[in-house]
Protein backbone atom coordinates (compact mmCIF):
# COMPACT_ATOMS: atom_id res chain seq x y z
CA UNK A 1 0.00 0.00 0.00
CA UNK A 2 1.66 3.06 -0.84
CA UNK A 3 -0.16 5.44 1.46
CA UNK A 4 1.84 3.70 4.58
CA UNK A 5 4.80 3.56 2.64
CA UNK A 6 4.59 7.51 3.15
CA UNK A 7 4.25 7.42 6.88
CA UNK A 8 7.64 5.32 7.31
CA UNK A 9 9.35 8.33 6.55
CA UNK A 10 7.38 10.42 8.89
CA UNK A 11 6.67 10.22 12.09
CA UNK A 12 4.10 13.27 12.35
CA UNK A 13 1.55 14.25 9.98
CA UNK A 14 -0.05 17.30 9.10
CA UNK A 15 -4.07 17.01 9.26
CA UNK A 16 -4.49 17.69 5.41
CA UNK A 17 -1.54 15.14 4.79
CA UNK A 18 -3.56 12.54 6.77
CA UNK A 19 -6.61 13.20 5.36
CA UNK A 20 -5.03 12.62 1.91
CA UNK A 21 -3.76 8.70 3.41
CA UNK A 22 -6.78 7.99 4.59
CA UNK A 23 -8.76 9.21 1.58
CA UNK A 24 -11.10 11.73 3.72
CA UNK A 25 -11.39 15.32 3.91
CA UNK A 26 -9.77 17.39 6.29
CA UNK A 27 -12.77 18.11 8.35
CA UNK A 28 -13.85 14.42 8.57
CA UNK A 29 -10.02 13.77 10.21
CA UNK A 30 -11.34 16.76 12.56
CA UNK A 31 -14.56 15.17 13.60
CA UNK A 32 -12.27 12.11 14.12
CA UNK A 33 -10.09 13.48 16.43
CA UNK A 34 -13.04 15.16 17.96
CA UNK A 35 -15.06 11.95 18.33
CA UNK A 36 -11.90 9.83 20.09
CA UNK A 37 -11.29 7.56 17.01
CA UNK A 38 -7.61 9.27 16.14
CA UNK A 39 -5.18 10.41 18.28
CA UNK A 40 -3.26 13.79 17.90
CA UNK A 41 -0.70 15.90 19.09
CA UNK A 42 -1.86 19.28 19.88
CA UNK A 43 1.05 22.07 19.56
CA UNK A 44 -0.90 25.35 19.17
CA UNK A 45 -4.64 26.14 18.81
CA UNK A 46 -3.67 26.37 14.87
CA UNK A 47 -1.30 22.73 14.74
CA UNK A 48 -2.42 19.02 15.27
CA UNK A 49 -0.13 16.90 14.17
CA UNK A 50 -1.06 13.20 13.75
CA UNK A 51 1.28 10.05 14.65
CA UNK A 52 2.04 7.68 11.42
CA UNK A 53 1.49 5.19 13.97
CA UNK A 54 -2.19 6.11 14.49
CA UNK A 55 -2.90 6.19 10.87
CA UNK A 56 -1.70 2.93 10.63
CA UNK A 57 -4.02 2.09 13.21
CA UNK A 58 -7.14 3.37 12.02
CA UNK A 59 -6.36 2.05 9.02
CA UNK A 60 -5.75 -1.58 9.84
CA UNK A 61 -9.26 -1.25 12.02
CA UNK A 62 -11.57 0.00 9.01
């Protein structure tokens, strides 16, 4: 699968860069993270970063 090729390579994603993986739009990674079905790493108000890890798990889940 190349999508988790990508995320061996990086250890912390971008929202818009995990929305593109996961092949849903930014704001459905949002009500993700807001519903307790991602986990992220908040740095500011304006940055949440996403493990490659947690992708991975979502992704072998659904």
């Amino acid at each position: 699968m190349v999508a988790l090729q990508y995320t061996e390579t990086k250890y912390l994603l971008k929202v818009s860069e995990a929305a593109n993986i996961l092949g849903l739009s930014v704001h459905t990674v949002y009500r993700l993270i807001e519903q307790g079905k991602l986990q992220c790493k908040r740095l500011s108000v304006r940055k949440t970063l996403i493990p490659a890890a947690e992708i991975e798990r979502y992704v072998s889940e659904h």
